[in-house]
Protein backbone atom coordinates (compact mmCIF):
# COMPACT_ATOMS: atom_id res chain seq x y z
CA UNK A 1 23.69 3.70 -66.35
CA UNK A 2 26.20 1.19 -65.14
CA UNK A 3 28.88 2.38 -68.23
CA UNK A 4 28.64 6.14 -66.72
CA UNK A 5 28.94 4.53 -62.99
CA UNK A 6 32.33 2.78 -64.49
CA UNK A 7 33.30 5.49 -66.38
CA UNK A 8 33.09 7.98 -63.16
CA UNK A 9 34.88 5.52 -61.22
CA UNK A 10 37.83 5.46 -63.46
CA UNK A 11 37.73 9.21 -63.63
CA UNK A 12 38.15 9.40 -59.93
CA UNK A 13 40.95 6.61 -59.78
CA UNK A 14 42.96 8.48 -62.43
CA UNK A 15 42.34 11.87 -60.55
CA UNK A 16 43.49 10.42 -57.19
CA UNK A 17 46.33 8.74 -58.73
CA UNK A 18 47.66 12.24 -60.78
CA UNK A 19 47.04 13.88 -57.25
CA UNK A 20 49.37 10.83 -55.65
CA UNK A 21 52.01 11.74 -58.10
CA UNK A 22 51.52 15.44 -58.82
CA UNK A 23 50.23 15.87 -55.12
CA UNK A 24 53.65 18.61 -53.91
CA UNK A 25 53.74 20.42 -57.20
CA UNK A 26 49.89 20.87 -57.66
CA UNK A 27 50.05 22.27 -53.82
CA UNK A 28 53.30 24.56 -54.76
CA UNK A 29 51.29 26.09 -57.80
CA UNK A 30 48.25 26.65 -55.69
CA UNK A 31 50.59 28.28 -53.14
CA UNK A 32 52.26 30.54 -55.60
CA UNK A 33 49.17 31.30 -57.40
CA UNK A 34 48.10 32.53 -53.90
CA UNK A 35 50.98 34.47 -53.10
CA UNK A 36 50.55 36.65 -56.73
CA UNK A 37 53.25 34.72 -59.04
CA UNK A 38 52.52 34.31 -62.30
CA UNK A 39 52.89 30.24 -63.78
CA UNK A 40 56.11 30.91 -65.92
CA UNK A 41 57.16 32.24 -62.19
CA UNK A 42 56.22 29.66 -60.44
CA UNK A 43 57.45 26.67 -62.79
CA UNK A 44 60.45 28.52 -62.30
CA UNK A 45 60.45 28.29 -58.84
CA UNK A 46 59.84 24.79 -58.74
CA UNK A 47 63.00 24.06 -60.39
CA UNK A 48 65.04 25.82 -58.44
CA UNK A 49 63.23 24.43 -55.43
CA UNK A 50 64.43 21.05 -56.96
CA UNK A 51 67.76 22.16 -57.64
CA UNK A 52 68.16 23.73 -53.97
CA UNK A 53 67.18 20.46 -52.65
CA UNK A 54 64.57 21.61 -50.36
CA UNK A 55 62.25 19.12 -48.45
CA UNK A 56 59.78 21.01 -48.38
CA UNK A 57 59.16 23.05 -51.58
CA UNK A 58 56.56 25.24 -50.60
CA UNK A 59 59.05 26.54 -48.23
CA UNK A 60 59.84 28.89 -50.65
CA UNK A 61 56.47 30.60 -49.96
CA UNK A 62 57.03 31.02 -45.93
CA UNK A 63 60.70 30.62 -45.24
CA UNK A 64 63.05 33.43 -45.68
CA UNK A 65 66.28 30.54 -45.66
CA UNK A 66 64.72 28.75 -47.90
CA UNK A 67 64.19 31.39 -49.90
CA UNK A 68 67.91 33.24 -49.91
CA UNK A 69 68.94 29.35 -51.12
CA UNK A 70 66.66 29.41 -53.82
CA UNK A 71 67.78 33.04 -54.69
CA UNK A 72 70.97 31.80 -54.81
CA UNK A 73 71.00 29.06 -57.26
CA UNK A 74 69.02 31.30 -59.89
CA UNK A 75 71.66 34.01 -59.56
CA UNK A 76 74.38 31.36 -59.75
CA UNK A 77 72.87 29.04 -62.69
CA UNK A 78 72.33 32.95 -64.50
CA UNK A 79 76.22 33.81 -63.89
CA UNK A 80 76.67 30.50 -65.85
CA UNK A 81 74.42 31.05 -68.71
CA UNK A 82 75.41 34.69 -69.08
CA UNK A 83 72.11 35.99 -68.20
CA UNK A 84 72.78 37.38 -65.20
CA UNK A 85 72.39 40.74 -66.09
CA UNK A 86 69.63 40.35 -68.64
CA UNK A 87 66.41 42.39 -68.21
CA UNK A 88 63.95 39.05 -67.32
CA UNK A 89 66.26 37.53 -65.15
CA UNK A 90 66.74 41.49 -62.71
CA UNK A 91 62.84 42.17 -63.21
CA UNK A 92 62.51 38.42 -61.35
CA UNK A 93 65.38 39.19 -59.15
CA UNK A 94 63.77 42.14 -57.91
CA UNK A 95 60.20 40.61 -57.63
CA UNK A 96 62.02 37.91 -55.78
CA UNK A 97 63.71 40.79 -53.09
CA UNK A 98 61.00 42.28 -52.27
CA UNK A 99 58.61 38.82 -51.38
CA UNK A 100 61.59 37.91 -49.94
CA UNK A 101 61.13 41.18 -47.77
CA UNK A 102 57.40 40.54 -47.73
CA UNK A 103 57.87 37.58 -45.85
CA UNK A 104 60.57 39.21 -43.70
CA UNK A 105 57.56 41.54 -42.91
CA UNK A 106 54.99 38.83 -42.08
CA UNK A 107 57.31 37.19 -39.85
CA UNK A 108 57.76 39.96 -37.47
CA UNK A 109 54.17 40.94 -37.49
CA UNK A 110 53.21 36.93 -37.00
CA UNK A 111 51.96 35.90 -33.21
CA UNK A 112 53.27 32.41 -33.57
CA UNK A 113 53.25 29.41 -35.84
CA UNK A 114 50.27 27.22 -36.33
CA UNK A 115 51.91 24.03 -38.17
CA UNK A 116 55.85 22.19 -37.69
CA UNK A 117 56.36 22.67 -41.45
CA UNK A 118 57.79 26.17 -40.47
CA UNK A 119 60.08 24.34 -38.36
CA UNK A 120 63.83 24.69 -39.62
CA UNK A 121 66.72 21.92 -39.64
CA UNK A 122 68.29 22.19 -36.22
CA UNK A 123 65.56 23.36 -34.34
CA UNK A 124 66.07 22.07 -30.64
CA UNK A 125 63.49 19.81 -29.14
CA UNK A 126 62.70 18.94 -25.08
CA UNK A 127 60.49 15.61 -25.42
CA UNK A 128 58.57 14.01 -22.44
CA UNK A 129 58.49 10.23 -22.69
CA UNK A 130 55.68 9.63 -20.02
CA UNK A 131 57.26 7.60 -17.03
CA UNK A 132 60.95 7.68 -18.33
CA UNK A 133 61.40 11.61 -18.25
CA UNK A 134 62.56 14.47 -20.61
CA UNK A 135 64.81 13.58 -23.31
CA UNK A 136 66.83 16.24 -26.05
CA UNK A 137 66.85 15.56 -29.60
CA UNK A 138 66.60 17.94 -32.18
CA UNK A 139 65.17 18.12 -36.38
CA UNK A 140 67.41 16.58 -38.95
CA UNK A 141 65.37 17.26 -41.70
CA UNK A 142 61.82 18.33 -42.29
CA UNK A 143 60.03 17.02 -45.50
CA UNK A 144 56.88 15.48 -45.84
CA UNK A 145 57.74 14.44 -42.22
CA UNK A 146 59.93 15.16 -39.23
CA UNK A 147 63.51 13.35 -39.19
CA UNK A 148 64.56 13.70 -35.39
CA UNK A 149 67.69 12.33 -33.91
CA UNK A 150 66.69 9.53 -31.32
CA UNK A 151 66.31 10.93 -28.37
CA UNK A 152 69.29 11.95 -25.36
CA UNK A 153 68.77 11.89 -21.85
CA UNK A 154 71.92 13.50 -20.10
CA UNK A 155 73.78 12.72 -23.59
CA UNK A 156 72.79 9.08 -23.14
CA UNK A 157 70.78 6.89 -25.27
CA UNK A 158 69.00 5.13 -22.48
CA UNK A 159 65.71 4.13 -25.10
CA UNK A 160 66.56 3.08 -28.09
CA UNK A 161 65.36 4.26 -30.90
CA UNK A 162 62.75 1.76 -31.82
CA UNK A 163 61.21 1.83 -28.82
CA UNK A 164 60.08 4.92 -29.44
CA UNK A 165 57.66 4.14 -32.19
CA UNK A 166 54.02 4.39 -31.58
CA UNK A 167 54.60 5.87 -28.21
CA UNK A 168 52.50 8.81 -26.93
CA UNK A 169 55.10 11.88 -26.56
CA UNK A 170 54.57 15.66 -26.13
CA UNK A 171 57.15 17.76 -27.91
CA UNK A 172 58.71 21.12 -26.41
CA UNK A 173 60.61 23.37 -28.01
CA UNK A 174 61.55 27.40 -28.18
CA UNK A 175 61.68 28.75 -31.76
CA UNK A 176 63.96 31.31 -31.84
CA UNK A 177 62.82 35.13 -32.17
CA UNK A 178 59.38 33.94 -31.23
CA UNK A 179 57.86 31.69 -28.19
CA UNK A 180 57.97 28.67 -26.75
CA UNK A 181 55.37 25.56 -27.95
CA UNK A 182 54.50 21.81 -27.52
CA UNK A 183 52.89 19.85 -29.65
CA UNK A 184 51.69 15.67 -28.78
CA UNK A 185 52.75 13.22 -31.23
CA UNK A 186 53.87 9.85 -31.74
CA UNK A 187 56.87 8.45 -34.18
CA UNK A 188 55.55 5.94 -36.92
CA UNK A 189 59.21 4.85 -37.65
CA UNK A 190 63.07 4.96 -37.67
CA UNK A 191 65.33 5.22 -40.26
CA UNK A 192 69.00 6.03 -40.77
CA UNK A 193 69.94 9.70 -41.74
CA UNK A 194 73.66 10.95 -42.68
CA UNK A 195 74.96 7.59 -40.48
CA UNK A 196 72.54 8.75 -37.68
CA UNK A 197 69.58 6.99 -36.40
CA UNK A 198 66.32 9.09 -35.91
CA UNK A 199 62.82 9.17 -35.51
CA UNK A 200 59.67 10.14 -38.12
CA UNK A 201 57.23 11.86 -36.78
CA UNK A 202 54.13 13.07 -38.57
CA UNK A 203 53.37 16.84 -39.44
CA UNK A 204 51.17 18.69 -36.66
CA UNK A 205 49.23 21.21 -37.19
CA UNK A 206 47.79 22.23 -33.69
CA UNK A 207 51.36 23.57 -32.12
CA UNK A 208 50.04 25.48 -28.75
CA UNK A 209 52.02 28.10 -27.53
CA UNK A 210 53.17 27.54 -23.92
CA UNK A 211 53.72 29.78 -21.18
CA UNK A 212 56.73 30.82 -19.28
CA UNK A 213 56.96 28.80 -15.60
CA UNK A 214 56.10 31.59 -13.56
CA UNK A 215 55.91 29.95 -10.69
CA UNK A 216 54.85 25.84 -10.15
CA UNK A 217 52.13 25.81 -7.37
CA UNK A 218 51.14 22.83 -5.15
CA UNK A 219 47.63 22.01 -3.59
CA UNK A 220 48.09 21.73 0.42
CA UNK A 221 45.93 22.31 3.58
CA UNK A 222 48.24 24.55 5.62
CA UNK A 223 46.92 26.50 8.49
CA UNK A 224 48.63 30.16 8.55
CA UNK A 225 48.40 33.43 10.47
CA UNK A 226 47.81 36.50 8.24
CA UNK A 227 48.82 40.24 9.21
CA UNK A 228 47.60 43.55 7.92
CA UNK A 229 50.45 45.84 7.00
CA UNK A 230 49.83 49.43 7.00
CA UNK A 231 53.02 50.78 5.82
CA UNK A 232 55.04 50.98 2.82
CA UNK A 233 58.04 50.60 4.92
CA UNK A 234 57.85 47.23 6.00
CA UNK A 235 60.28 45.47 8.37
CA UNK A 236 61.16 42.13 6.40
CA UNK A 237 63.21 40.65 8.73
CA UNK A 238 60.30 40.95 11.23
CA UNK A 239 59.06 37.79 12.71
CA UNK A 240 55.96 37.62 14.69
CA UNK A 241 55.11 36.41 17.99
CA UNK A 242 51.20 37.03 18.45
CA UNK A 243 48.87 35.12 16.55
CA UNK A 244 47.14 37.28 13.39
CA UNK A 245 44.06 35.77 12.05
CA UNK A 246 43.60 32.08 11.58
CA UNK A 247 43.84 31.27 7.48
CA UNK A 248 43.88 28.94 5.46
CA UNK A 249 46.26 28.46 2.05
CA UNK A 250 44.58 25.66 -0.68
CA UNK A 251 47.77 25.84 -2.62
CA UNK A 252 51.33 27.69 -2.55
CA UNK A 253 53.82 28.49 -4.84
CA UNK A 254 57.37 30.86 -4.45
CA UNK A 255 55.21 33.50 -6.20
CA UNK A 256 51.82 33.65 -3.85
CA UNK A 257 49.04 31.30 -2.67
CA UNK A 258 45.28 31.25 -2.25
CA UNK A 259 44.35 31.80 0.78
CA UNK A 260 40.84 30.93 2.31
CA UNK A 261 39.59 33.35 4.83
CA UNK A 262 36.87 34.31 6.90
CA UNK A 263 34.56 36.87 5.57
CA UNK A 264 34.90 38.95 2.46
CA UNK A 265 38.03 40.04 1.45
CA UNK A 266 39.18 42.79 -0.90
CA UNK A 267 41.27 43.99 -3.20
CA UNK A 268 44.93 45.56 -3.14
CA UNK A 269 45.24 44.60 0.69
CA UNK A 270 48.79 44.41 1.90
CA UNK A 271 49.39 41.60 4.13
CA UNK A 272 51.74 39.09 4.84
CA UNK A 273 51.64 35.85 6.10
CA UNK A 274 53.50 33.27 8.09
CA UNK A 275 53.24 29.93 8.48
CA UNK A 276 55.33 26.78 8.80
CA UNK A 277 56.73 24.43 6.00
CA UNK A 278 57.93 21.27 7.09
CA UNK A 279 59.28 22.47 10.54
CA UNK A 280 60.68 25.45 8.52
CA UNK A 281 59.46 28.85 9.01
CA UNK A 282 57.79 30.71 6.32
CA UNK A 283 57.11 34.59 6.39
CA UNK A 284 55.78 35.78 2.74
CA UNK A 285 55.06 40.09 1.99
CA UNK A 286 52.79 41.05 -0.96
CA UNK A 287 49.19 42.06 -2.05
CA UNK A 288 45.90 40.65 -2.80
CA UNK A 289 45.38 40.93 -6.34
CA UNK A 290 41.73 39.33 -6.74
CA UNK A 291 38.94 38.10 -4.25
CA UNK A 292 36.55 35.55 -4.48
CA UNK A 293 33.30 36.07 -2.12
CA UNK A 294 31.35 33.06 -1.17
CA UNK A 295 28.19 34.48 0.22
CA UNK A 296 26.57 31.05 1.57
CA UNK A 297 30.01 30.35 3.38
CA UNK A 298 30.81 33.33 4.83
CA UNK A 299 34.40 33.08 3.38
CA UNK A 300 36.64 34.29 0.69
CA UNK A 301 39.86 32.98 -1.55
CA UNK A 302 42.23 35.68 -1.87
CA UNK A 303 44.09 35.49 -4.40
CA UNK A 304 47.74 36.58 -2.82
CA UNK A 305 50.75 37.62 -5.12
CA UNK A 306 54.16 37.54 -3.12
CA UNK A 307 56.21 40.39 -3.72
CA UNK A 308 59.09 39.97 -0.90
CA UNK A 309 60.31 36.36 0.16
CA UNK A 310 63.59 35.20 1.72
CA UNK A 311 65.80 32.80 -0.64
CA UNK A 312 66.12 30.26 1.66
CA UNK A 313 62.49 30.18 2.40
CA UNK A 314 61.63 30.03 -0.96
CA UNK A 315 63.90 27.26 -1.60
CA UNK A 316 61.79 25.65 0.91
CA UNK A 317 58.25 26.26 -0.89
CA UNK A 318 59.89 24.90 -4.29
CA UNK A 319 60.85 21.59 -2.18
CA UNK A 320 57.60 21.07 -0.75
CA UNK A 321 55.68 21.75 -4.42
CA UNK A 322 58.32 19.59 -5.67
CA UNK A 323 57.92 16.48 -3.54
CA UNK A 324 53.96 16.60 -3.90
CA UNK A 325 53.60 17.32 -7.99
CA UNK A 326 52.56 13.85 -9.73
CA UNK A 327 55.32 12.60 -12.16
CA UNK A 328 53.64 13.89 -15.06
CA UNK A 329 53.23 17.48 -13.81
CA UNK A 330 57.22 16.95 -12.72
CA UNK A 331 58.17 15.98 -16.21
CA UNK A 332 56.27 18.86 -17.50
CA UNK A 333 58.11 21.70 -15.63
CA UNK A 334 61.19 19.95 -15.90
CA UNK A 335 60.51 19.95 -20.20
CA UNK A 336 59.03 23.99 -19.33
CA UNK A 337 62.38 24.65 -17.74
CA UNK A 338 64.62 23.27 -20.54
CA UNK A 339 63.13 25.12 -22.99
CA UNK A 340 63.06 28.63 -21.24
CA UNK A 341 67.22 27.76 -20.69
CA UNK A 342 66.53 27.87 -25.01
CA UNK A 343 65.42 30.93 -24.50
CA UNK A 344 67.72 32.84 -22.22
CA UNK A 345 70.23 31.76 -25.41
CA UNK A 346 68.09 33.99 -27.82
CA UNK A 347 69.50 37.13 -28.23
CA UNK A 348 66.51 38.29 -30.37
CA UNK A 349 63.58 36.55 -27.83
CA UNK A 350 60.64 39.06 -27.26
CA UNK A 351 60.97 41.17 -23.87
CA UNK A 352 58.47 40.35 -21.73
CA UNK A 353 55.48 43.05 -21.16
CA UNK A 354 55.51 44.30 -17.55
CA UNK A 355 52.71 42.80 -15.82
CA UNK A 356 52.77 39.72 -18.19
CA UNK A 357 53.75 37.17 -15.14
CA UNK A 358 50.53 37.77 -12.87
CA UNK A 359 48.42 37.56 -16.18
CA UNK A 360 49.04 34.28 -17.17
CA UNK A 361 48.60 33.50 -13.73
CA UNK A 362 45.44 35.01 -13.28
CA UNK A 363 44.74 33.03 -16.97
CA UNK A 364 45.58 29.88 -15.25
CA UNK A 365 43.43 30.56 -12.01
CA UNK A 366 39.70 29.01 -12.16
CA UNK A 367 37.62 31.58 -10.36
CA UNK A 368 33.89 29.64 -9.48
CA UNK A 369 34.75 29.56 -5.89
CA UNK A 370 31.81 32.61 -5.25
CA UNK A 371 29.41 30.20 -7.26
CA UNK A 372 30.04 26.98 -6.00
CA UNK A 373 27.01 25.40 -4.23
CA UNK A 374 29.08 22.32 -3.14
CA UNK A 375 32.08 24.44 -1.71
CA UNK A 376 32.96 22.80 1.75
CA UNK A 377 33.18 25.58 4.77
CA UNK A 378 36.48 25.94 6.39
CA UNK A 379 35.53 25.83 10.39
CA UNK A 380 37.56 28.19 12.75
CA UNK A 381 38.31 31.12 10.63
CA UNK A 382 38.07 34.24 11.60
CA UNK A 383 35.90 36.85 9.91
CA UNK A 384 38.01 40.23 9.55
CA UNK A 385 34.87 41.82 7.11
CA UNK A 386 34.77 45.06 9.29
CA UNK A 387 38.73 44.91 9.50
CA UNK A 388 39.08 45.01 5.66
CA UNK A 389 36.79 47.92 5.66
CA UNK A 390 39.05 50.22 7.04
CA UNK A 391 41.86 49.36 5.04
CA UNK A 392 43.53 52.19 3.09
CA UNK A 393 44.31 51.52 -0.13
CA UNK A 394 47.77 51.47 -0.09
CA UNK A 395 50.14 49.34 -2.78
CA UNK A 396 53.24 47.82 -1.42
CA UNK A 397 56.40 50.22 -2.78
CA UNK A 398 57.37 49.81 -6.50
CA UNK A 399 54.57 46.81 -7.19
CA UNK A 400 51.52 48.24 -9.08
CA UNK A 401 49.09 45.61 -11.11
CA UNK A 402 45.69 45.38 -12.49
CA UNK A 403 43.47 43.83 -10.52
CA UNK A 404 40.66 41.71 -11.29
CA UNK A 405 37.43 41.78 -8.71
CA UNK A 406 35.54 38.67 -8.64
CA UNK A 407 32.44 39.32 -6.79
């Protein structure tokens, strides 16, 4: 018993120690095998994987670059063995063309990327170093890890590179054609690569897709008068002078608010509101796009969508959200921002879907206000129940939107 106990002990310490050394090749057959090659294709590939130097081999399998590389040094080492126009070598061309256009088809039908190994030399990155800011750096070389070179802020090095290693970071960055993701991570090491220094990071697999920056909204307690408007042909230079009803707004953005009110609201009213913002006054136009009853309280959030605001007061709401965000939510639209300025350099980034903004919003919003047992009443707010009532339902010119009724 103890001989087959030492005998299945070696067995395993052999296997593990052909997987150490055949580890990329066994995974590059698997992957071919997978993708419908035949072995004598695939052993074929995995020379001229070698011989195009890739990093990655199974690149071949996912990357259309890697692939027109690969493609090239067949059709080049074939020119200099004569075989280029042999019957083998154009029945593998063409299997080779039309994977190649296979993959060109996956590409355009795929949502998003799931893993950095599809990431490509070049590849711009926005990384958040918590407490120090966003720094720029981009991918040097991708193999069995990242190469990145050490970070930039404002085309400084201001960290150097080794203190960098086994730091928490979150990585931004806007892959062309496609969206915008982050991933956390955390270099293991520096090296030297072509005479500059970088950064290894590991492989991730969990890349998350992140939204565009809408809008950045702050959490504040500011008393506001809100006004009914009844008429598509709204006067927005109109200030007003008697007070409308007594509201409240829990947080604020340049794109809406929520508003706490008296009563129950509703859905697709047209109202605006004006308030004042650090001795500045603020007078926002636009539409409740969702409602959120509390029946114990008496009172409702309305969820408020701005569709008209003055520049100068909305320069004013992005100060005040500004000065109150944390330093880790600042960092975070500041790394957001970068990368959208990425994208407004695609010329192939997807349009966005009309209606797509107030989505993610809504996505974003957490609507248990109706359920909350704990939820503290606002005193002093006036109930407008019977006002809303007689509402007409009326959109604001040129501004239609789902709506989503949270009762």
């Amino acid at each position: 018993m103890l001989k087959v106990f030492i005998i299945f002990i070696i067995l395993i310490c052999v296997a593990a120690r052909i997987y150490v050394m055949f580890g990329d090749k066994i995974k590059f057959f698997i992957t071919g095998l997978d993708k419908g090659f035949k072995y004598s294709e695939i052993s074929l590939l995995w020379k001229l994987a070698i011989a195009a130097q890739l990093d990655e081999p199974t690149a071949l399998f996912f990357s259309v670059p890697a692939l027109n590389n690969a493609i090239t040094v067949y059709i080049s080492d074939a020119k200099d063995d004569g075989r280029e126009n042999t019957e083998p070598v154009q029945n593998f061309l063409t299997k080779l063309y039309k994977f190649r256009t296979r993959i060109n088809i996956e590409h355009e039908n795929r949502k998003g990327i799931e893993s950095t190994r599809f990431l490509e030399k070049g590849q711009r990155l926005r990384i958040i170093y918590p407490g120090k800011g966003v720094f720029s750096s981009e991918i040097m070389a991708t193999s069995s890890e990242l190469l990145i070179r050490a970070p930039l802020q404002n085309g400084l090095l201001k960290i150097p590179a080794e203190d960098w290693v086994e730091k928490d970071i979150s990585v931004y960055f806007w892959r062309k054609g496609d969206a915008s993701y982050v991933f956390d991570s955390r270099a293991f090491g520096t090296t030297t690569f072509l005479g500059q220094t970088a950064l290894k990071l590991p492989h991730s697999n969990n890349l998350l897709r992140t939204q565009k920056r809408k809008s950045v909204r702050g959490s504040c307690n500011i008393f506001a008068q809100l006004y009914f408007l009844n008429s598509s042909n709204t006067d927005y230079n109109a200030v007003e002078t008697q007070p409308g009803y007594k509201c409240l707004l829990e947080d604020i953005s340049e794109a809406g608010a929520m508003i706490r009110v008296g009563g129950r609201g509703k859905n697709d009213m047209n109202i605006k509101i004006q308030f004042t913002l650090n001795d500045h006054l603020i007078v926002m136009f636009g539409v409740v796009r969702a409602v959120e009853y509390n029946k114990v309280l008496n009172q409702s959030r309305l969820h408020f969508e701005s569709l008209h605001i003055e520049e100068s007061m909305k320069n004013d709401i992005l100060s005040f959200v500004y000065n109150v965000l944390p330093e880790e939510k600042r960092e975070i639209l500041e790394a957001l921002s970068l990368t959208e300025e990425d994208a407004s350099q695609d010329e192939n980034a997807p349009a966005e879907k009309e209606g797509e903004a107030y989505e993610e919003m809504q996505a974003d919003e957490k609507h248990d206000f109706e359920a909350k047992e704990d939820a503290v009443k606002v005193e002093n707010l006036e109930d407008f129940s019977e006002v809303t009532q007689e509402l007409p339902q009326t959109q604001m010119e040129g501004e239609a939107n789902d709506e989503i009724l949270l009762e």
